[in-house]
Structure formats: structure tokens, C-alpha cells
C-alpha atoms as a PDB file:
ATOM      1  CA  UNK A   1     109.207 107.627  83.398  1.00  0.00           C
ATOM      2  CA  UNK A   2     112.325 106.592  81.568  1.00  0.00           C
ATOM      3  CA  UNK A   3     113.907 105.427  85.132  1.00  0.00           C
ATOM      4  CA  UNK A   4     111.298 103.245  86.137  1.00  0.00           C
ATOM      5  CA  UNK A   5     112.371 100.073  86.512  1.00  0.00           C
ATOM      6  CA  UNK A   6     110.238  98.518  89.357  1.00  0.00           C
ATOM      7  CA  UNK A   7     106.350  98.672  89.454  1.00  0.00           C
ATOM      8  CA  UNK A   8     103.860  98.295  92.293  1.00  0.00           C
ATOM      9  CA  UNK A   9     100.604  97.771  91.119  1.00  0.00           C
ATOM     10  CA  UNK A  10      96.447  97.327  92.368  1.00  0.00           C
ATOM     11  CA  UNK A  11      94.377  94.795  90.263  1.00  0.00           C
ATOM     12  CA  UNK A  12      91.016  95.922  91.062  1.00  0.00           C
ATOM     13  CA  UNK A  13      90.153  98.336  88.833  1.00  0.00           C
ATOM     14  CA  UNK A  14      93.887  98.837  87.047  1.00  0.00           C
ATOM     15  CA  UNK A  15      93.785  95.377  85.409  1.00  0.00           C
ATOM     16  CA  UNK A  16      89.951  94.741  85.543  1.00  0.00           C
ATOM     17  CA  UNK A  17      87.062  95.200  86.762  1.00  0.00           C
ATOM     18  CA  UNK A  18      84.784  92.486  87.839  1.00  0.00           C
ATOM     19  CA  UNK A  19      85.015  89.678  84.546  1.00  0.00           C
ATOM     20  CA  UNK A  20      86.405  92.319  82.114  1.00  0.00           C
ATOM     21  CA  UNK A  21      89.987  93.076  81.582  1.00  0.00           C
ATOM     22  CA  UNK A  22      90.698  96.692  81.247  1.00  0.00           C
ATOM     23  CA  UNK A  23      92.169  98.296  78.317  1.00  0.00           C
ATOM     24  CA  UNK A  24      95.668  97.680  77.777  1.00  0.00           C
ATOM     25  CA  UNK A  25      96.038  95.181  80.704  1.00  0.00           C
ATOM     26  CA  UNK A  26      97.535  92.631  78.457  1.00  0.00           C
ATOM     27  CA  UNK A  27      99.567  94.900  76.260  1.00  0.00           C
ATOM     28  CA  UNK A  28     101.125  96.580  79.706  1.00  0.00           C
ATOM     29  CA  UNK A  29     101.875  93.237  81.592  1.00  0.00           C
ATOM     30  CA  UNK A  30     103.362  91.907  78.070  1.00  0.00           C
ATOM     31  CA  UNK A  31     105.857  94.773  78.147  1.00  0.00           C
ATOM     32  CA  UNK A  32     106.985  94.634  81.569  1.00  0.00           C
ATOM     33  CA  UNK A  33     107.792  90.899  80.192  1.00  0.00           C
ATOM     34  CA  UNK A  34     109.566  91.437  77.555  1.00  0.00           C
ATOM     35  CA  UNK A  35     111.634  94.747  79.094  1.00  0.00           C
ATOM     36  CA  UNK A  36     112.809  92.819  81.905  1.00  0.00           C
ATOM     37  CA  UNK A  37     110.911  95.028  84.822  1.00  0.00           C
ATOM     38  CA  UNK A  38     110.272  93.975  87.702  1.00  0.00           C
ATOM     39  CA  UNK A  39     106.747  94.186  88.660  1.00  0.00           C
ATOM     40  CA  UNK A  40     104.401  93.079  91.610  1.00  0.00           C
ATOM     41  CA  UNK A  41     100.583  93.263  92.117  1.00  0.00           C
ATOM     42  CA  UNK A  42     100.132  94.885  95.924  1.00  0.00           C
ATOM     43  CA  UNK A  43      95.679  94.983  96.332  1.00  0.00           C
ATOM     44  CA  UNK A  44      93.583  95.540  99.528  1.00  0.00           C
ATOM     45  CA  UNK A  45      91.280  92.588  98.495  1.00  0.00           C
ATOM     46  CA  UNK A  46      91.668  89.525 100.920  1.00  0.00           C
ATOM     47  CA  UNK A  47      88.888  87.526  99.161  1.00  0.00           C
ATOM     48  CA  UNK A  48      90.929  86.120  96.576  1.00  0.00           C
ATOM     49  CA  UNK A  49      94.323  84.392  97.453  1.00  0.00           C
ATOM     50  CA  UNK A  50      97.205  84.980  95.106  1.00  0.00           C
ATOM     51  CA  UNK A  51      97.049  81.820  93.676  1.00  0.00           C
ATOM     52  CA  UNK A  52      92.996  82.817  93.035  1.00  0.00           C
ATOM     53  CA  UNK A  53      93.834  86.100  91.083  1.00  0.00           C
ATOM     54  CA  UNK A  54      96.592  84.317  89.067  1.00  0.00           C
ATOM     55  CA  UNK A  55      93.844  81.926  87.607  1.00  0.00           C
ATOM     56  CA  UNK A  56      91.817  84.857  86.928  1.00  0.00           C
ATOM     57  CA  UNK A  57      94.059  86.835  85.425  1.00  0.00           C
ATOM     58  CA  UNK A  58      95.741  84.136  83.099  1.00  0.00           C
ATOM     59  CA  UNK A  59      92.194  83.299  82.103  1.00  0.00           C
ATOM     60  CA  UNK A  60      91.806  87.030  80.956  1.00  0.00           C
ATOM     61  CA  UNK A  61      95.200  86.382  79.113  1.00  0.00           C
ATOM     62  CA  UNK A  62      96.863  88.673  81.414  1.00  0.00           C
ATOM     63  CA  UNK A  63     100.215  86.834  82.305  1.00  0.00           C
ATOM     64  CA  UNK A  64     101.048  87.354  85.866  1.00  0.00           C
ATOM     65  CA  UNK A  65     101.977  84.427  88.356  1.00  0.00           C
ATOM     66  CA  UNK A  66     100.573  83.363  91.939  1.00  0.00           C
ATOM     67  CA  UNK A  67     104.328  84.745  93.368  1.00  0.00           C
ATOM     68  CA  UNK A  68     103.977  88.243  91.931  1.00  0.00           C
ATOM     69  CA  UNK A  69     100.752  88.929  93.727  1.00  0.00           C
ATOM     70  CA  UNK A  70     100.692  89.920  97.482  1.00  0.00           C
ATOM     71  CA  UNK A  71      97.299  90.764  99.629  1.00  0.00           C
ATOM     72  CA  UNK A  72      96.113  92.404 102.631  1.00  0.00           C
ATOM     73  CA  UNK A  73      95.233  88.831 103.747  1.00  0.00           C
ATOM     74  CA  UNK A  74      98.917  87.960 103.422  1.00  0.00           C
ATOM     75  CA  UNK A  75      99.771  90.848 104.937  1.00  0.00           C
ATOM     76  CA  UNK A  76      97.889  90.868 107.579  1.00  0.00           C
ATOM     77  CA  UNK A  77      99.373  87.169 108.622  1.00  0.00           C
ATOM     78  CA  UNK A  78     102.879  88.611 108.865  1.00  0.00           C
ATOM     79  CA  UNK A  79     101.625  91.579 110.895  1.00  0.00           C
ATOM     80  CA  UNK A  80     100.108  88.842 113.049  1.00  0.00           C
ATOM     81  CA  UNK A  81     103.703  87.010 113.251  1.00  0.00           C
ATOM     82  CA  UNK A  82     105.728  90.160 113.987  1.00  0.00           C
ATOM     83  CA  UNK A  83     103.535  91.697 116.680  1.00  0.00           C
ATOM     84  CA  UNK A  84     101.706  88.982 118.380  1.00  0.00           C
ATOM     85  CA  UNK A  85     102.633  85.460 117.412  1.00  0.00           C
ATOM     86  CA  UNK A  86     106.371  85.662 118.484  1.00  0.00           C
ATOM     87  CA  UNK A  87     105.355  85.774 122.151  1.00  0.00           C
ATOM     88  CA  UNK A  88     101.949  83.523 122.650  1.00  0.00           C
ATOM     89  CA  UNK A  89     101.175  80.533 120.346  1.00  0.00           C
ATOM     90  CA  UNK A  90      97.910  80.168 121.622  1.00  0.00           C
ATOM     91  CA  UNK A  91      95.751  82.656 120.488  1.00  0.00           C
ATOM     92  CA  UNK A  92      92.001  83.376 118.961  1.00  0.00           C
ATOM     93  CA  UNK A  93      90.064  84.937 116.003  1.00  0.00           C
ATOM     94  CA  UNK A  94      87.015  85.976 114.927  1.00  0.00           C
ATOM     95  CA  UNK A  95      87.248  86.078 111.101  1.00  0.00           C
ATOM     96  CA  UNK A  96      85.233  88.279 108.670  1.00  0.00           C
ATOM     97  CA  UNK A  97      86.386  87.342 105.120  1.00  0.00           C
ATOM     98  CA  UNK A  98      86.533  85.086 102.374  1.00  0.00           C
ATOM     99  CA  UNK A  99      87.370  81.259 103.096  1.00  0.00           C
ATOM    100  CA  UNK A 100      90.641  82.114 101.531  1.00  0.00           C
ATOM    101  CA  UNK A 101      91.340  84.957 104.300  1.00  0.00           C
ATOM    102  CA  UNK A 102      90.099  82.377 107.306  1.00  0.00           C
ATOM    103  CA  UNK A 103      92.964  79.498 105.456  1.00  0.00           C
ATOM    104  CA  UNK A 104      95.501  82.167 105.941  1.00  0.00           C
ATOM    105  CA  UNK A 105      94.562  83.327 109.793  1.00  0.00           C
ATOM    106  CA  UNK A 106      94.045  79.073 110.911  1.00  0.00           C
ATOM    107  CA  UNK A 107      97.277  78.419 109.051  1.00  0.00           C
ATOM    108  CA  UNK A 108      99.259  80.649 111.664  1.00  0.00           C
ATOM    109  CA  UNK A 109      98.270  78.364 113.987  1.00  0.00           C
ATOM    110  CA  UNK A 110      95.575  81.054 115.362  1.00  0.00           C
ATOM    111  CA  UNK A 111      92.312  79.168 116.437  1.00  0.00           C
ATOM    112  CA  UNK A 112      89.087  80.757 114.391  1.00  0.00           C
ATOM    113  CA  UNK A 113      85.955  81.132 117.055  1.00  0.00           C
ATOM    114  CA  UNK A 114      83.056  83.951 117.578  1.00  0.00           C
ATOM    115  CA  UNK A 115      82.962  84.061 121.320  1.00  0.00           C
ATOM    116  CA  UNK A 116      85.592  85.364 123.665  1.00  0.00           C
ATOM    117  CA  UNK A 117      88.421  85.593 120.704  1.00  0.00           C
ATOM    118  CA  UNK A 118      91.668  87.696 120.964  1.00  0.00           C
ATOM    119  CA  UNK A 119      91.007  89.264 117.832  1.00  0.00           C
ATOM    120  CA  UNK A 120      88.389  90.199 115.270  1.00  0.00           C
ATOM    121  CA  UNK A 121      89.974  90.639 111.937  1.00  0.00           C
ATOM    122  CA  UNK A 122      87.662  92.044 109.174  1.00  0.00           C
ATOM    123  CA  UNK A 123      88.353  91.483 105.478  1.00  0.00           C
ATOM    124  CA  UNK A 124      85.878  92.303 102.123  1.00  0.00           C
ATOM    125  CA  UNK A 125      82.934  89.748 102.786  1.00  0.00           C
ATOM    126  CA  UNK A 126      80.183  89.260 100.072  1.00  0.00           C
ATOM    127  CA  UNK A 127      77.858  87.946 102.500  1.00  0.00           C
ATOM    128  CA  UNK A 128      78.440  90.289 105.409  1.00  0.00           C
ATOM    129  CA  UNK A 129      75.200  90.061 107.788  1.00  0.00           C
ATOM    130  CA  UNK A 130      73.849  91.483 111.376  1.00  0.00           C
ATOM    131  CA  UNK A 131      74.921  88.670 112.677  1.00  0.00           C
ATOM    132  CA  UNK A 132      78.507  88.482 111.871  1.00  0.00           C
ATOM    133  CA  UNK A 133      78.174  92.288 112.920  1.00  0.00           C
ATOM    134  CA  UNK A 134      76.719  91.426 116.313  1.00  0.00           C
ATOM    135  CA  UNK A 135      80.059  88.811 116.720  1.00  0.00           C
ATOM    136  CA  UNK A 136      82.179  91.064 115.994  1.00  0.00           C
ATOM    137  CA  UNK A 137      80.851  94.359 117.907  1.00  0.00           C
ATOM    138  CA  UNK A 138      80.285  92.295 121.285  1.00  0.00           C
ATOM    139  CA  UNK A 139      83.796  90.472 120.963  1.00  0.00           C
ATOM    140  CA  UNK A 140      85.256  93.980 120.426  1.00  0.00           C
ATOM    141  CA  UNK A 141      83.607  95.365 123.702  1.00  0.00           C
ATOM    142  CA  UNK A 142      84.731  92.341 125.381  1.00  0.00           C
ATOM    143  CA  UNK A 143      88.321  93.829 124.398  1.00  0.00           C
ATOM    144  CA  UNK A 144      89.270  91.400 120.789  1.00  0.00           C
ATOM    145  CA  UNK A 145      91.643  93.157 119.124  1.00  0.00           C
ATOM    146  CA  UNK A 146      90.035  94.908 115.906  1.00  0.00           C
ATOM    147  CA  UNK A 147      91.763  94.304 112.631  1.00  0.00           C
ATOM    148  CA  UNK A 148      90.983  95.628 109.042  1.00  0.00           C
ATOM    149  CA  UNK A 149      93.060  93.826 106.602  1.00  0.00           C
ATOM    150  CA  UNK A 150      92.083  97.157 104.364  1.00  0.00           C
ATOM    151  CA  UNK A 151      90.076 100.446 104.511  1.00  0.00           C
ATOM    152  CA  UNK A 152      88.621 100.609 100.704  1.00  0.00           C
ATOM    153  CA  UNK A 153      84.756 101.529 101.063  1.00  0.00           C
ATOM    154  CA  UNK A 154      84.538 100.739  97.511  1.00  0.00           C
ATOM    155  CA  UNK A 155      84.639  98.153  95.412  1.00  0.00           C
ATOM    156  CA  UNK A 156      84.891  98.514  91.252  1.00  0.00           C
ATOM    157  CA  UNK A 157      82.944  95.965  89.449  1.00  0.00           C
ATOM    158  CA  UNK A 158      81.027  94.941  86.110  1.00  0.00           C
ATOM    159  CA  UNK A 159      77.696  95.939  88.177  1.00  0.00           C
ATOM    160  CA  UNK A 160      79.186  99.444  89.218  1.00  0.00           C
ATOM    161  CA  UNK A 161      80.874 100.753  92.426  1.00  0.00           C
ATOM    162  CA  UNK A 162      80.197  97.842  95.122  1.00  0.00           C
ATOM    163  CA  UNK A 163      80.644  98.586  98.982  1.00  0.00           C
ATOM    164  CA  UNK A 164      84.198  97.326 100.063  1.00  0.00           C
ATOM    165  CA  UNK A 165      86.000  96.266 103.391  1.00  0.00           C
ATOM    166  CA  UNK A 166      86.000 100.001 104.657  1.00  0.00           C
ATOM    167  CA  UNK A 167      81.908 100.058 104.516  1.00  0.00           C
ATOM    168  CA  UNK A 168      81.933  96.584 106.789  1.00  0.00           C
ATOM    169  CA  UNK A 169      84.489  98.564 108.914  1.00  0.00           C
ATOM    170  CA  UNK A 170      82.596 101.559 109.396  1.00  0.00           C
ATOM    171  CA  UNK A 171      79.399  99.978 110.855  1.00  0.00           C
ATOM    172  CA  UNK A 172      81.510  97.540 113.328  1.00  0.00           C
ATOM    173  CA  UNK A 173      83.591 101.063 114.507  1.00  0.00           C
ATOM    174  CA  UNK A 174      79.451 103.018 114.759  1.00  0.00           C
ATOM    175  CA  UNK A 175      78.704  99.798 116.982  1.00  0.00           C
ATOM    176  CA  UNK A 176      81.590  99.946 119.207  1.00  0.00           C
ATOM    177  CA  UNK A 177      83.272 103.287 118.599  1.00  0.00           C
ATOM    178  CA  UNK A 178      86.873 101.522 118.435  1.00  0.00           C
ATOM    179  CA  UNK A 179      88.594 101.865 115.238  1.00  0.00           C
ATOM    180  CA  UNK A 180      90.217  99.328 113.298  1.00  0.00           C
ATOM    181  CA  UNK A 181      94.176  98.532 113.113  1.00  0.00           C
ATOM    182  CA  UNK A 182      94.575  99.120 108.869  1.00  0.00           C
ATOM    183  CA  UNK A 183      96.548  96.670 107.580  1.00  0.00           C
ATOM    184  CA  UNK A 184      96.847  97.356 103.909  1.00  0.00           C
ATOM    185  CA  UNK A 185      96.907 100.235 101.466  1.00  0.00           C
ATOM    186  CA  UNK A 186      97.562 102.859 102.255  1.00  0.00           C
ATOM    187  CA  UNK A 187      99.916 101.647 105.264  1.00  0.00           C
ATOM    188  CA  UNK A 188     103.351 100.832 104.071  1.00  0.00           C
ATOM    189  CA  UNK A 189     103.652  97.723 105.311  1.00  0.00           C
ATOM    190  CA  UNK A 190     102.304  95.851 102.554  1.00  0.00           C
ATOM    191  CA  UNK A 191     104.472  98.215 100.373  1.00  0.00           C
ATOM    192  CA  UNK A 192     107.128  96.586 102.484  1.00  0.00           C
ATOM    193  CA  UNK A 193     106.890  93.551 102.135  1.00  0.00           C
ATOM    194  CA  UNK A 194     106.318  93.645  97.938  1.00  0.00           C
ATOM    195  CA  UNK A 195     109.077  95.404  97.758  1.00  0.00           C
ATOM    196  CA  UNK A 196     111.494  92.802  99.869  1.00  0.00           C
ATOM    197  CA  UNK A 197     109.839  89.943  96.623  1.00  0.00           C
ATOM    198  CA  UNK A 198     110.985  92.249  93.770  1.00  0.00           C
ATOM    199  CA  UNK A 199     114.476  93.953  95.401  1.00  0.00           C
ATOM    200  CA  UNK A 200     112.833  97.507  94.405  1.00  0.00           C
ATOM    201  CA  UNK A 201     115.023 100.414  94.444  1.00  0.00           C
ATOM    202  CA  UNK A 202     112.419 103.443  95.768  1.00  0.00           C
ATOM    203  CA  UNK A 203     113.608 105.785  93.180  1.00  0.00           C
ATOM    204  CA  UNK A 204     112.737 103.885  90.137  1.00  0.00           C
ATOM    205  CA  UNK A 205     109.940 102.444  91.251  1.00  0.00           C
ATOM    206  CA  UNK A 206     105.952 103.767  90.357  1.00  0.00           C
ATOM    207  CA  UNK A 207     103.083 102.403  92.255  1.00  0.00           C
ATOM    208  CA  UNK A 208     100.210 102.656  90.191  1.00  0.00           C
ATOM    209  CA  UNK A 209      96.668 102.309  91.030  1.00  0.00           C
ATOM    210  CA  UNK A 210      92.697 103.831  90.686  1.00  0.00           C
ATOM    211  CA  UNK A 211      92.479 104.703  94.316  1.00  0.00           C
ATOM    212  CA  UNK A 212      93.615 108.220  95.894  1.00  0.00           C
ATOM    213  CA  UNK A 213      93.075 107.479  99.166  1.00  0.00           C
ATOM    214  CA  UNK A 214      95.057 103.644  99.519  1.00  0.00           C
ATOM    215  CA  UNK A 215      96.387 103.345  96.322  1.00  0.00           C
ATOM    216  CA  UNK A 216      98.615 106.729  95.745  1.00  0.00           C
ATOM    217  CA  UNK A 217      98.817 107.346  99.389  1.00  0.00           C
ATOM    218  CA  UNK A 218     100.574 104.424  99.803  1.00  0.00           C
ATOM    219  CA  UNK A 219     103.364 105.076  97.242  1.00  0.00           C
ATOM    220  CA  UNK A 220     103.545 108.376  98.404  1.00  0.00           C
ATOM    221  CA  UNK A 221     103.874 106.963 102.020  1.00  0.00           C
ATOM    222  CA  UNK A 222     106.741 104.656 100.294  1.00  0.00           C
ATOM    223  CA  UNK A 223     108.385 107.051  99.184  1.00  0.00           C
ATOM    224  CA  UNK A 224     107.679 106.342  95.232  1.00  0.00           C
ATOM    225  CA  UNK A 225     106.641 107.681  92.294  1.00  0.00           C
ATOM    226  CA  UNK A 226     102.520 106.944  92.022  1.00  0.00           C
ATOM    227  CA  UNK A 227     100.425 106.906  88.715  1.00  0.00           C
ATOM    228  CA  UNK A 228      96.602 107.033  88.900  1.00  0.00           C
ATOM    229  CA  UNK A 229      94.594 105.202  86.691  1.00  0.00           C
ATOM    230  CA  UNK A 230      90.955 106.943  85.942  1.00  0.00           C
ATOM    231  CA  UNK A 231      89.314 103.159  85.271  1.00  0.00           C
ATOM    232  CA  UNK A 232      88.534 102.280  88.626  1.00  0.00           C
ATOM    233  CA  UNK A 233      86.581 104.149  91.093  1.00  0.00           C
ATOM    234  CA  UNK A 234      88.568 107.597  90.586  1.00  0.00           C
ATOM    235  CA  UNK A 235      87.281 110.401  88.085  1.00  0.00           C
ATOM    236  CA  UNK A 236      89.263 113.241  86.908  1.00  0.00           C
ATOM    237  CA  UNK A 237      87.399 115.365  89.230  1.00  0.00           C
ATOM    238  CA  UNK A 238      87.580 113.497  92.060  1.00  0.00           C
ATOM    239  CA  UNK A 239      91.330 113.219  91.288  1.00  0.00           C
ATOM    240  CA  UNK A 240      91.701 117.131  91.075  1.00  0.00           C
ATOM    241  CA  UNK A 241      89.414 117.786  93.968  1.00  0.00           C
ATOM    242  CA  UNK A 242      91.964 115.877  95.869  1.00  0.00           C
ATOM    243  CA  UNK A 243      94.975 117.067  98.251  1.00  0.00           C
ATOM    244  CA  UNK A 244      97.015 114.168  97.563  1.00  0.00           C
ATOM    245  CA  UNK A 245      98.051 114.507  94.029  1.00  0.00           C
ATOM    246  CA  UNK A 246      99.609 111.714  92.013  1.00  0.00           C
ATOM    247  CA  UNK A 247     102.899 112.474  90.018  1.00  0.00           C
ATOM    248  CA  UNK A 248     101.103 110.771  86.933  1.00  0.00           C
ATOM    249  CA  UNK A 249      97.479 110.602  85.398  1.00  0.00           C
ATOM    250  CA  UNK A 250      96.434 108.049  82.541  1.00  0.00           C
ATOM    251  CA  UNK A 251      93.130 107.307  81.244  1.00  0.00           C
ATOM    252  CA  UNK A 252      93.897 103.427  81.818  1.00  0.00           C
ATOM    253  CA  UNK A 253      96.861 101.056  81.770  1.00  0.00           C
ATOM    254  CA  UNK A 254      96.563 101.209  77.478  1.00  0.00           C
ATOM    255  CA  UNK A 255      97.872 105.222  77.864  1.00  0.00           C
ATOM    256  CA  UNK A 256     100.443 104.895  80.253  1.00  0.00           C
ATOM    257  CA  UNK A 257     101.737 101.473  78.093  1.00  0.00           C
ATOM    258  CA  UNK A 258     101.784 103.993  75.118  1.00  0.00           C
ATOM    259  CA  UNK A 259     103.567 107.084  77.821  1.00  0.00           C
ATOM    260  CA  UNK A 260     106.395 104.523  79.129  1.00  0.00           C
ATOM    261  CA  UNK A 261     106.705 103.140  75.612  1.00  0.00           C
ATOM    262  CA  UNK A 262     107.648 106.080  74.400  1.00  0.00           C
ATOM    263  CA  UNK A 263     109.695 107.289  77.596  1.00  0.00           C
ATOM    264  CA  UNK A 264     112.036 104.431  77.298  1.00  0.00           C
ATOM    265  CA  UNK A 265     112.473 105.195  73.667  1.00  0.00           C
ATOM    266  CA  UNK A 266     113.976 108.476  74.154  1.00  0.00           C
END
């Protein structure tokens, strides 16, 4: 891990979970401070807007700025502007999300309404209902685009393993048997574009996170080296039972502090 001088890394479950930082969160970020390296915070969770998680992570004492976070929220917007916006200025959504994820969609100049919309884009909502179900399953048959800004089922929190955006996703895809486009983890896309923010060079660069299946997959799918944490929602028997196999394994962000401490030493 000597050669690592760029690092991709989740939030949920890495640097807390739910109100509680996570051992070694403030010791890790402090180094990456002081050693000059580049770092960037890449998470699936469109709830919170960068500028949101900055505030909760500086009130935590864990030092990290609004413009070294990016989200599948964000993400999803420049998907929007590549694919669709650059040819029709005049289109519709149906927004499942946080208030923060529905500011992002209106800003592109997309119109937010339930019936007839172009698209139905589906983020991590708290207060997810049959009704915003219904919306979304009869737009989709109507032909609305189906978005996922992520595909996490789970969510890590104080209170224990929450359902995520990828349990919302799964009943609106049983309703209408159309699967979501993914936006975030573990496409590459969001890899992408947090890599363009910090000038990353692949080969020193380690994405670490406490998901196999987004976090991991995605680095992998970057082409970078991956470290899983085992504070989130990933065991060490999970993580061996797996076929995707990270290059790196740490207890929490505290050990591999210690591991890349010492690495850089040598």
C-alpha cells in the first residue's frame, strides 16, 4: 500500500454509521491531511447532498469538505445531461428520494410530476409508501424511463441493517417487471467522475468501502486497488463466501490507518 496515493472512499458504514463515527475515522482522514493524498468520498446515498454529509461529518470531527464528496444523486444529474438533456430541454420526472435528490433533478431544468412523466428516478426514501409505489409502477407501464440512482438493499445504521434504495427498487421491478438503469456503485460512472475532481492515477489509487457487491465491485470495475472494511454491513464470512474478492481486508478504517502507516514507513 506504499504506492497509494489517491483514495476513493464510501461513508456509510466506513466513516460511520448512523450518529457514531467509526473507529479510526478521524485518525485516517487526519493522515490523508497531513500526507498530502488525495482523497474523495464516492457513496450510493442520494438523501444527503454533499454539502449535508460535510456538516455531518465535521460535526463528528471528521474533516472532509462539501467538494470532496460526490453522490449517486449527483451522478445521476450528469447521466441525465449526457444522455438525455443535450437533445430535449423539456422533459419530466417522477422523483423517489430525499428533498435534496428532487433539488438536484428540478435544478436540470427537468419538471418533477407523478402522472405521464418521462422518467421515474428512484433514490433511498425514508418514507417510501404504496402510494409512491403505485406512481411509479403505473408511470413505468406507461413507458417513464426507470432510474435507480443506486442498487444497495441495505442500509448500516445505529438501529442495525436498514432496507436501502435496492429494496425500494426491487418491489417497483416485482410490479412492473422492468429493471432499473443503476446509476451508482458499482457502475463506473460515478468512479468517473470522482476521479476527473481528484486527477487519480488508477494504479495508485484504493477504493475502499464495507460493501462487496457496489463498493469493491466498483473499484474492481475501475480498474483499482479495493480495501473492504468489516464495519458496515460485510462480515468476514460474507466477505470469504464471496467471488469477488477485495485485494485488502481491515477490521475498520483504525487498522488500515495503522497498515498504510506503516507501509509508507518502509
Amino acid at each position: 500500500m506504499k504506492d497509494i496515493n489517491y483514495i476513493f472512499m464510501d461513508i456509510d458504514g466506513v466513516l460511520y454509521r448512523g450518529n457514531r463515527p467509526i473507529n479510526g475515522a478521524r485518525e485516517f482522514v487526519n493522515y490523508l491531511i497531513e500526507q498530502n493524498i488525495k482523497f474523495i468520498c464516492v457513496t450510493n446515498n442520494s438523501s444527503k447532498s454533499p454539502a449535508d454529509y460535510s456538516k455531518k461529518l465535521k460535526n463528528m470531527n471528521i474533516n472532509i469538505q462539501e467538494n470532496e464528496i460526490i453522490n449517486s444523486g449527483v451522478a445521476t444529474v450528469e447521466f441525465l445531461k449526457e444522455t438525455y438533456l443535450k437533445e430535449n430541454n423539456s422533459l419530466s420526472a417522477y422523483v423517489i428520494g430525499g428533498d435534496d435528490l428532487v433539488s438536484l433533478i428540478q435544478n436540470t431544468g427537468i419538471k418533477i410530476k407523478e402522472k405521464n412523466p418521462d422518467f421515474v428516478i428512484v433514490g433511498w426514501d425514508i418514507a417510501f409508501t404504496y402510494e409512491k409505489m403505485k406512481k411509479a409502477s403505473l408511470a413505468i407501464q406507461k413507458g417513464a424511463i426507470y432510474i435507480g440512482t443506486n442498487p444497495d438493499l441495505t442500509y448500516p445504521s445505529h438501529e442495525g441493517i436498514l432496507p436501502g434504495c435496492g429494496a425500494i427498487l426491487a418491489s417497483i421491478t416485482a410490479a412492473t417487471g422492468v429493471e432499473p438503469i443503476i446509476i451508482g456503485k458499482p457502475k463506473t460512472l460515478i468512479m468517473e467522475l470522482a476521479a476527473k475532481k481528484i486527477f487519480a492515477i488508477k494504479e495508485n489509487s484504493l477504493m475502499i468501502g464495507d460493501r462487496i457487491d457496489t463498493d469493491i465491485l466498483a473499484g474492481k470495475n475501475f480498474g483499482i486497488h479495493t480495501a473492504l472494511v468489516l464495519s458496515g454491513v460485510i462480515g468476514n464470512f460474507e466477505s470469504s463466501k464471496s467471488h469477488v474478492k477485495p485485494d485488502f481486508v481491515f477490521k475498520d478504517l483504525m487498522d488500515l490507518y495503522i497498515n498504510l502507516k506503516k507501509s509508507r514507513k518502509v
